[in-house]
PDB file of N, CA and C in Angstrom:
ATOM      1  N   UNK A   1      62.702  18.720  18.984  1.00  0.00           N
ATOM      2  CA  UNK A   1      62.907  20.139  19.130  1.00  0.00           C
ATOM      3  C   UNK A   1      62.941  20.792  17.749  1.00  0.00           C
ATOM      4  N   UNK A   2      62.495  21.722  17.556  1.00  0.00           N
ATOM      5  CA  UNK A   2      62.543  22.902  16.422  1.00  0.00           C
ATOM      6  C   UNK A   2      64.186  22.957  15.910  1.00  0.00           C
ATOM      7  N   UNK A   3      64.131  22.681  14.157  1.00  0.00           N
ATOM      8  CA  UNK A   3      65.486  23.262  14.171  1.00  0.00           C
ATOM      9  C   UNK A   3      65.290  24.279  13.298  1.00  0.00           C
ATOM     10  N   UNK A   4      65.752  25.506  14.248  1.00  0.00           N
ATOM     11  CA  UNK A   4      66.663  26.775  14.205  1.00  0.00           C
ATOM     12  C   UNK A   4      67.535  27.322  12.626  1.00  0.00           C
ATOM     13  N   UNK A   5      68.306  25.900  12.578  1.00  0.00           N
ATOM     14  CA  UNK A   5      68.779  26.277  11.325  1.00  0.00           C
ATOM     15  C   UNK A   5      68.074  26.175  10.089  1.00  0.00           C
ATOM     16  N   UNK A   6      67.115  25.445   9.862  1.00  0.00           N
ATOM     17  CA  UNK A   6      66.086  25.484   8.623  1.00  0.00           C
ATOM     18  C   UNK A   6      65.437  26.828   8.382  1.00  0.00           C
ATOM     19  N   UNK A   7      65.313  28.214   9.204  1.00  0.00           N
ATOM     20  CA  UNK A   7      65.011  29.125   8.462  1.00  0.00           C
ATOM     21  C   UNK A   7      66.106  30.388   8.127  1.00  0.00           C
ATOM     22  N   UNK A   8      65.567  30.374   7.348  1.00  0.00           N
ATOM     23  CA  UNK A   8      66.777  31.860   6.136  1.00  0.00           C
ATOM     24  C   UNK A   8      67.041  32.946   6.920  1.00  0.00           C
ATOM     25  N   UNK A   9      67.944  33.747   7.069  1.00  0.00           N
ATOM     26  CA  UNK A   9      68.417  34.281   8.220  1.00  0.00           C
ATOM     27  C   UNK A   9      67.715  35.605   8.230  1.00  0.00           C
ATOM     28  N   UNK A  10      67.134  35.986   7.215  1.00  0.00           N
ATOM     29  CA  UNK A  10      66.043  37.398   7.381  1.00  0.00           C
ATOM     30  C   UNK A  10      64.470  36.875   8.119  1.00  0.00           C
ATOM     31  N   UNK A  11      64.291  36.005   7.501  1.00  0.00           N
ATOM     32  CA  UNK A  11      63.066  35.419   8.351  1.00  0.00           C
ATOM     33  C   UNK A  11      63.071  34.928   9.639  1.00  0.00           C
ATOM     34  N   UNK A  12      64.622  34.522  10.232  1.00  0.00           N
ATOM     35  CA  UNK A  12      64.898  34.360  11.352  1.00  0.00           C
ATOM     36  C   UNK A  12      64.788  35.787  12.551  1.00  0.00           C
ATOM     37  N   UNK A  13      65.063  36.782  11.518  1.00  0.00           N
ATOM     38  CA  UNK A  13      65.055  37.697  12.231  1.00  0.00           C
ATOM     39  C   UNK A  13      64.288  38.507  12.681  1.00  0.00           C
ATOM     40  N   UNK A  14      63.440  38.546  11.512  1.00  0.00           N
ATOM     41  CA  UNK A  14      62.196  38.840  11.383  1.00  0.00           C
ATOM     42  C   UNK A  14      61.064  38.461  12.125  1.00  0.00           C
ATOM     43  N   UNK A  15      61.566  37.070  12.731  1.00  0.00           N
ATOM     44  CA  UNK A  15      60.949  35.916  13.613  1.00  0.00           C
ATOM     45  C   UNK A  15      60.795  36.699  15.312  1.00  0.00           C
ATOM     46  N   UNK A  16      62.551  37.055  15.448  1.00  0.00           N
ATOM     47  CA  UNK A  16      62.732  37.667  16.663  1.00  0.00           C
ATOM     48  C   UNK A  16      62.479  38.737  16.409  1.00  0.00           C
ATOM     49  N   UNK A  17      62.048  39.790  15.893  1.00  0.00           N
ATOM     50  CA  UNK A  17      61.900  40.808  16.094  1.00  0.00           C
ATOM     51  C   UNK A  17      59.818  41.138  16.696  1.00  0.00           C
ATOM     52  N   UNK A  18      59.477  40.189  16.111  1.00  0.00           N
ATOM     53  CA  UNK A  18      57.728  40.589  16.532  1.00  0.00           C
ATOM     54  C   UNK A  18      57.782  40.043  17.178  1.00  0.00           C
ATOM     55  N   UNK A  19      58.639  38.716  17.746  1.00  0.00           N
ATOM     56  CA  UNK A  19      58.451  38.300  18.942  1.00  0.00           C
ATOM     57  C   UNK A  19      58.590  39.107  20.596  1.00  0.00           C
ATOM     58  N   UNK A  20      59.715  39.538  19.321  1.00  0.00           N
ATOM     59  CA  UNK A  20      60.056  41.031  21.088  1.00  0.00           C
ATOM     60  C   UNK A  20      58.903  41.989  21.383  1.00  0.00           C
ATOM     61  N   UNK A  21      58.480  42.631  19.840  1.00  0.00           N
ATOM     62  CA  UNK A  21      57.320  43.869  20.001  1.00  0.00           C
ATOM     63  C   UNK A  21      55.953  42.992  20.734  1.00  0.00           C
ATOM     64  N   UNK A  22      55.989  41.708  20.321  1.00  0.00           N
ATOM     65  CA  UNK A  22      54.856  40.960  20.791  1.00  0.00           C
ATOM     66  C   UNK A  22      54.778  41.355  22.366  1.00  0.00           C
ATOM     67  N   UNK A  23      55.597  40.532  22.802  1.00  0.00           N
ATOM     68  CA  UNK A  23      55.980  40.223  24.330  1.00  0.00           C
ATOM     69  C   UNK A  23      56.048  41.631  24.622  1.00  0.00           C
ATOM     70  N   UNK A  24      56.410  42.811  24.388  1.00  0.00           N
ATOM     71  CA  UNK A  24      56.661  44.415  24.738  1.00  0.00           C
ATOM     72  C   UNK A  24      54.809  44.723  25.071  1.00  0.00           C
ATOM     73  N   UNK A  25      54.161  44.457  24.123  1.00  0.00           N
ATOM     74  CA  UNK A  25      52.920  45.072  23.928  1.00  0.00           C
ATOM     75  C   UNK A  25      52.460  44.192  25.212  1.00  0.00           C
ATOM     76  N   UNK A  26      52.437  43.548  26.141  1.00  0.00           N
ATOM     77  CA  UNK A  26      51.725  42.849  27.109  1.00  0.00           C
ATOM     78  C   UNK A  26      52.986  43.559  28.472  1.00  0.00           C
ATOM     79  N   UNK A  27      53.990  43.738  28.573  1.00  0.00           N
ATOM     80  CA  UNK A  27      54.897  43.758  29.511  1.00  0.00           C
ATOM     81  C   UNK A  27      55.019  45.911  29.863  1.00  0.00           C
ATOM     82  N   UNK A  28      55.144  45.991  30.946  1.00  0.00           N
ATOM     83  CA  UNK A  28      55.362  47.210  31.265  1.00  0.00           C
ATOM     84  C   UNK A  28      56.845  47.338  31.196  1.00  0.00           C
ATOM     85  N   UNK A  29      57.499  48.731  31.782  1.00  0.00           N
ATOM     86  CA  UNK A  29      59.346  48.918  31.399  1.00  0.00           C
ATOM     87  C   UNK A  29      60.109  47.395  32.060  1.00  0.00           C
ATOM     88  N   UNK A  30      59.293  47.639  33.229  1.00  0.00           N
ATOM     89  CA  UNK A  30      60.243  46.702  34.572  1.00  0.00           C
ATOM     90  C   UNK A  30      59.965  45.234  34.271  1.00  0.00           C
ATOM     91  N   UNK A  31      58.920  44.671  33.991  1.00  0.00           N
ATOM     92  CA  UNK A  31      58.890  43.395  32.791  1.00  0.00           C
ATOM     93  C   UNK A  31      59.575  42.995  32.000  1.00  0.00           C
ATOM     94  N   UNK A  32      59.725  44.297  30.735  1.00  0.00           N
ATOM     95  CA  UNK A  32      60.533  44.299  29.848  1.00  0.00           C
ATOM     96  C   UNK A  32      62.012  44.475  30.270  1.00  0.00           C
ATOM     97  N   UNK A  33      62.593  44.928  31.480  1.00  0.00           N
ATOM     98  CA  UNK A  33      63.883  44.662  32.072  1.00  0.00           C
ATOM     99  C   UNK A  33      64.282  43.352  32.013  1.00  0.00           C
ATOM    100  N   UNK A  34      63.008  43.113  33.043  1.00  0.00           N
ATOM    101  CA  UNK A  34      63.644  41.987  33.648  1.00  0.00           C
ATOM    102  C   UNK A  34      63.611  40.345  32.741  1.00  0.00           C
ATOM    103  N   UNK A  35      63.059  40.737  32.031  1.00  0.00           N
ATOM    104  CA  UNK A  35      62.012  39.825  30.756  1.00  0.00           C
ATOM    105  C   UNK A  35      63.595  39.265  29.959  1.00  0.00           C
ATOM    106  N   UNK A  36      63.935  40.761  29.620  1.00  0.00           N
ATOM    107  CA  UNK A  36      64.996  41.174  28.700  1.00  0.00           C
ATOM    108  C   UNK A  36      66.077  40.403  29.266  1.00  0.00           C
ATOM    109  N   UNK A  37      66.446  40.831  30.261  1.00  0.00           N
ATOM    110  CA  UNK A  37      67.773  40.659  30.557  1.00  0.00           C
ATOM    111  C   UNK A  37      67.959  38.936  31.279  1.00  0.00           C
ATOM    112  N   UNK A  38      66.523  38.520  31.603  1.00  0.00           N
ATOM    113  CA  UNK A  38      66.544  36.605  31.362  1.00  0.00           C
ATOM    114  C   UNK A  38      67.114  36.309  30.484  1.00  0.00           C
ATOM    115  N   UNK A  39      66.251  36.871  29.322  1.00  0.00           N
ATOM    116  CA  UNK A  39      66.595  36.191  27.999  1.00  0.00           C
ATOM    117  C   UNK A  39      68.232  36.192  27.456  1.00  0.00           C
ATOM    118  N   UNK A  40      68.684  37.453  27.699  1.00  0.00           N
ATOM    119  CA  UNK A  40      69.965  37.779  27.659  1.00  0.00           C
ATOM    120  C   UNK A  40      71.002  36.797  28.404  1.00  0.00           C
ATOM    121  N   UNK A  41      70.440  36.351  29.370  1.00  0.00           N
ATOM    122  CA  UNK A  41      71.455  35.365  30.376  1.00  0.00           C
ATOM    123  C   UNK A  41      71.437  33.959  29.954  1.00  0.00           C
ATOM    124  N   UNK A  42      70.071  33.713  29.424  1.00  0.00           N
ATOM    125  CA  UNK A  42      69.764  32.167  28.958  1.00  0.00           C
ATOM    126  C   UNK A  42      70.854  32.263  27.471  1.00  0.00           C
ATOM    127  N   UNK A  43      70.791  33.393  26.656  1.00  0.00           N
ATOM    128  CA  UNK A  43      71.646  33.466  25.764  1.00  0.00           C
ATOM    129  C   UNK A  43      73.234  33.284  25.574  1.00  0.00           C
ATOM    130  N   UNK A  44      73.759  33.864  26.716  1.00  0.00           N
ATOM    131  CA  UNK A  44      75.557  33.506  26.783  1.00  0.00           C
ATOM    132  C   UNK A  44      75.415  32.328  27.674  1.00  0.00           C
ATOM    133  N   UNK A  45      74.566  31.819  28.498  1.00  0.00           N
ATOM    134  CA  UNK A  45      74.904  30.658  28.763  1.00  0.00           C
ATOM    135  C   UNK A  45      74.913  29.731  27.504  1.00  0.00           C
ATOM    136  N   UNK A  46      73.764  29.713  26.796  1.00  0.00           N
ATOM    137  CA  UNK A  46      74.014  29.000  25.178  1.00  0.00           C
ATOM    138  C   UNK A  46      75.604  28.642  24.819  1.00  0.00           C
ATOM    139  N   UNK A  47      75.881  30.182  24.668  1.00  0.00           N
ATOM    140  CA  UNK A  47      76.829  30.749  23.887  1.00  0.00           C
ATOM    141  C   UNK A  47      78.356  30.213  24.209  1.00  0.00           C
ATOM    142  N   UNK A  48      78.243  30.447  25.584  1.00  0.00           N
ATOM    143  CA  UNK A  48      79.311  29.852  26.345  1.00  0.00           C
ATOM    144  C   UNK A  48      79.820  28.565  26.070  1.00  0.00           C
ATOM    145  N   UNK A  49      78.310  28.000  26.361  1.00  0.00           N
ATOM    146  CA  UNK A  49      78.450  26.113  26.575  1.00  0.00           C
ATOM    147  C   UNK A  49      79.242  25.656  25.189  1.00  0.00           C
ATOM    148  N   UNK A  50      78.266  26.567  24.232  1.00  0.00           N
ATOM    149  CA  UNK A  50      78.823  25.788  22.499  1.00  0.00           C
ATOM    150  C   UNK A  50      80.810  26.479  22.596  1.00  0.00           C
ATOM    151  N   UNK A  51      80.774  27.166  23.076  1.00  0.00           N
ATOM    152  CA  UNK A  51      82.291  28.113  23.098  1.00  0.00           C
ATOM    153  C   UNK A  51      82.789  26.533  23.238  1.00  0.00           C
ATOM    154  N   UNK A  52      82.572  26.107  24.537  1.00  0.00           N
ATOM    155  CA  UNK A  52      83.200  25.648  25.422  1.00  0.00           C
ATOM    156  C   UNK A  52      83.434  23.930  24.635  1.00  0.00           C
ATOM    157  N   UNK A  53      82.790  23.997  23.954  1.00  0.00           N
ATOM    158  CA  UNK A  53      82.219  22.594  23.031  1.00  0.00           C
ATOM    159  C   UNK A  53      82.866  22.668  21.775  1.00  0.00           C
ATOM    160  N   UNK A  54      83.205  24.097  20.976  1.00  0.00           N
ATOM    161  CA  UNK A  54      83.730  23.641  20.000  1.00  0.00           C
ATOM    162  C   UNK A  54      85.843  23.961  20.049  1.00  0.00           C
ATOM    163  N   UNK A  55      85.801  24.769  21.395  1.00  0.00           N
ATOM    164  CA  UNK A  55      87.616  24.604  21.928  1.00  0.00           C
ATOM    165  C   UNK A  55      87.844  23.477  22.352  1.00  0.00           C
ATOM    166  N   UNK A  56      86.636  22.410  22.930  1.00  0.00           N
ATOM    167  CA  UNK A  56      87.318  20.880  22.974  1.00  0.00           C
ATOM    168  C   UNK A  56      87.734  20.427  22.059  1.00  0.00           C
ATOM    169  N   UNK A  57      86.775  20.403  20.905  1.00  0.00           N
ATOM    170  CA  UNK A  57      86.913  19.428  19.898  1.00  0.00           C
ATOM    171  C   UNK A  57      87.662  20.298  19.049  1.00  0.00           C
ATOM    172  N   UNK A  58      88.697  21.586  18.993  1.00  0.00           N
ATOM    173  CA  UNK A  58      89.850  22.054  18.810  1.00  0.00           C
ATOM    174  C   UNK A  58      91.104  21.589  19.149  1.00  0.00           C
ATOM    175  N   UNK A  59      90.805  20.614  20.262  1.00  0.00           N
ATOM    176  CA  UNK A  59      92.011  20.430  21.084  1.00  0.00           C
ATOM    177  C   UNK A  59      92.398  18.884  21.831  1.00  0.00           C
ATOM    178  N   UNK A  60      92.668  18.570  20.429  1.00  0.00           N
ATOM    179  CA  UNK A  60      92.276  16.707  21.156  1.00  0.00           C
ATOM    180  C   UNK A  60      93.032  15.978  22.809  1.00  0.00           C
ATOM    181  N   UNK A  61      92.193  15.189  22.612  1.00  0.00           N
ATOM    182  CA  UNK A  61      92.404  14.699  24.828  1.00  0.00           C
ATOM    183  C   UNK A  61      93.860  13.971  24.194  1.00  0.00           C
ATOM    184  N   UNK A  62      94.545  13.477  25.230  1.00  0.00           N
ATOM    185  CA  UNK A  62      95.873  12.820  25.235  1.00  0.00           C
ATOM    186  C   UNK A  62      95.492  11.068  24.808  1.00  0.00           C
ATOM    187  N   UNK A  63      94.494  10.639  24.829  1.00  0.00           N
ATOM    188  CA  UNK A  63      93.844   9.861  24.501  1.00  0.00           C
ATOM    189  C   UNK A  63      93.728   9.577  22.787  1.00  0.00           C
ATOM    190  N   UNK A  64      93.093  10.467  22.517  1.00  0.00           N
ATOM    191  CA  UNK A  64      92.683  10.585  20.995  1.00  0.00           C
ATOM    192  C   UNK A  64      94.023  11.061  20.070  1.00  0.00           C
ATOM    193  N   UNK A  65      95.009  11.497  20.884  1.00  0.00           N
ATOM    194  CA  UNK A  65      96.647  11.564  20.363  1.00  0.00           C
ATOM    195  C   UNK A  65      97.157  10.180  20.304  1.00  0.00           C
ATOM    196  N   UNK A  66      96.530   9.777  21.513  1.00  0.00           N
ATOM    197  CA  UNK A  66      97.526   8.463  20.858  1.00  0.00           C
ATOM    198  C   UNK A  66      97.114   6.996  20.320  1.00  0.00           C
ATOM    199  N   UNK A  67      95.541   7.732  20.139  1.00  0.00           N
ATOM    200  CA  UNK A  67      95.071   6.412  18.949  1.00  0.00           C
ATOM    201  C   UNK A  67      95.136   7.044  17.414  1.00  0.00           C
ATOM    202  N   UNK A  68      95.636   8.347  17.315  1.00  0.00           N
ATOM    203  CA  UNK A  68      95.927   8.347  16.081  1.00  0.00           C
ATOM    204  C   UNK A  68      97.327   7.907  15.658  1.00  0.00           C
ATOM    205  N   UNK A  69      98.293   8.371  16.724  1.00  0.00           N
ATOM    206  CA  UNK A  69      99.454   7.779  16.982  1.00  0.00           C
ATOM    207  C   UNK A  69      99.738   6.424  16.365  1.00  0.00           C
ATOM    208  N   UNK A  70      98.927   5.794  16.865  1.00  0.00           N
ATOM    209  CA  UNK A  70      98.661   4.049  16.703  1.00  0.00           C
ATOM    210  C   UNK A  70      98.322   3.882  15.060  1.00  0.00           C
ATOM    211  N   UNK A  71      97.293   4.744  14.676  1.00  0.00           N
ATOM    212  CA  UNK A  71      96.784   4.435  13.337  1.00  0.00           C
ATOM    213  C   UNK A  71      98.063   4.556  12.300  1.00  0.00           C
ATOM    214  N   UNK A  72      98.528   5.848  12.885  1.00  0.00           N
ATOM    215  CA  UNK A  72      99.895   6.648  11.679  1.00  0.00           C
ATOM    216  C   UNK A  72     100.607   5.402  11.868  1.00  0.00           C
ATOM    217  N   UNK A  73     101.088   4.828  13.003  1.00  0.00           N
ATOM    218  CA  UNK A  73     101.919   3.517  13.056  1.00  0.00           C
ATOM    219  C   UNK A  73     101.437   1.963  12.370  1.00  0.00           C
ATOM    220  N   UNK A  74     100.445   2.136  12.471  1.00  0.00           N
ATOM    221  CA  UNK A  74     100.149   0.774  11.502  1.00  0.00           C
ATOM    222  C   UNK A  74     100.103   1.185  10.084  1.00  0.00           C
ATOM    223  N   UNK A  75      99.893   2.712   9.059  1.00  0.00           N
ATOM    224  CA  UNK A  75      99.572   3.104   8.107  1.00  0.00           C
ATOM    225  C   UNK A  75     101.166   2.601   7.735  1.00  0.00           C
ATOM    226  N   UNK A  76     102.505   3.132   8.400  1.00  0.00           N
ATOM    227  CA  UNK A  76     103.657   3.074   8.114  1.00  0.00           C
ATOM    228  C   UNK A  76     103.869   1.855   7.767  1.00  0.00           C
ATOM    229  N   UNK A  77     103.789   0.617   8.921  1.00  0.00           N
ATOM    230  CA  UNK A  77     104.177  -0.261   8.720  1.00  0.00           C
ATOM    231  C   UNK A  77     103.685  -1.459   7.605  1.00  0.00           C
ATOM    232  N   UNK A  78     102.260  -1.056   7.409  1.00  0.00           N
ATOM    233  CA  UNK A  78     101.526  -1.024   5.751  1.00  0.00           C
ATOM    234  C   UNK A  78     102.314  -0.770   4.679  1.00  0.00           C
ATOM    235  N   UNK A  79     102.682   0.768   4.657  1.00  0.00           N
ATOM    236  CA  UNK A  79     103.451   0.855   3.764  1.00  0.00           C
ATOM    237  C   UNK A  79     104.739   0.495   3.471  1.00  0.00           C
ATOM    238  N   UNK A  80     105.654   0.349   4.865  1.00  0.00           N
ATOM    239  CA  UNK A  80     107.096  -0.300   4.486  1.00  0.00           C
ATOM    240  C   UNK A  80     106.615  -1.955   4.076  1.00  0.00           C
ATOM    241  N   UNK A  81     105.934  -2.540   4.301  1.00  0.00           N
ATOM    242  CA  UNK A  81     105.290  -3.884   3.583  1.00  0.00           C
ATOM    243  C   UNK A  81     105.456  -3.832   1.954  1.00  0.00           C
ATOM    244  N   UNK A  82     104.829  -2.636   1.721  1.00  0.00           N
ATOM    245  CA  UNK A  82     104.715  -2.443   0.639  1.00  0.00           C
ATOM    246  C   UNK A  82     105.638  -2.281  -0.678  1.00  0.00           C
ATOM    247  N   UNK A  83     106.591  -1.484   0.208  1.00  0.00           N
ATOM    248  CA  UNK A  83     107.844  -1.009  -0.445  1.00  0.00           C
ATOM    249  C   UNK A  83     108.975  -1.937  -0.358  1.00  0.00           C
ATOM    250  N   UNK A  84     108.526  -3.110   0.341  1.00  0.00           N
ATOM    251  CA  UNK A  84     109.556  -4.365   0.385  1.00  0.00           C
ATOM    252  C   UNK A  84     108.907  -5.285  -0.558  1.00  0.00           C
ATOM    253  N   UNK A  85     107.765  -5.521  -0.844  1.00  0.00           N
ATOM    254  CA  UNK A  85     107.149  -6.436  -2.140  1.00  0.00           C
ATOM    255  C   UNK A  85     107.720  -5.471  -3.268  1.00  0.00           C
ATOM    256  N   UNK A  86     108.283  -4.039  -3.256  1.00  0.00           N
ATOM    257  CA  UNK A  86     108.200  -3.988  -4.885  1.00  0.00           C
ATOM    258  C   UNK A  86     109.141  -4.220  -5.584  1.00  0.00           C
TER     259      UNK A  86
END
């Protein structure tokens, strides 16, 4: 797939913008409604999904609490090792 992020954000825009006049110059109003407002829906679904993707990985599972849990507990007991050799 094309990545999106490799172009500079004026040329990106620049990208969508003749793409719209493009697609306008072939489409009548009710085309361009309905054309429009697809595109618009395919868009917050995007938008949504990534929403929805980056409040997970905001918010760790009860799972991933308690294998860090585990880690902090072996880091400790590492270190009281440590502090008894010195």
């Amino acid at each position: 797939m094309f990545n999106f992020e490799k172009i500079p954000p004026n040329q990106f825009t620049l990208l969508a913008s003749l793409l719209g006049i493009l697609l306008n110059i072939r489409m009548d109003a009710n085309q361009q409604n309905s054309f429009g407002n697809f595109l618009v829906s395919v868009g917050q679904t995007m938008l949504t999904s990534a929403a929805q993707s980056e409040d997970q990985k905001a918010h760790p599972t009860k799972n991933s609490m308690l294998e860090q849990i585990d880690d902090m507990s072996t880091q400790l007991e590492k270190l009281k090792k440590q502090l008894k050799n010195l």
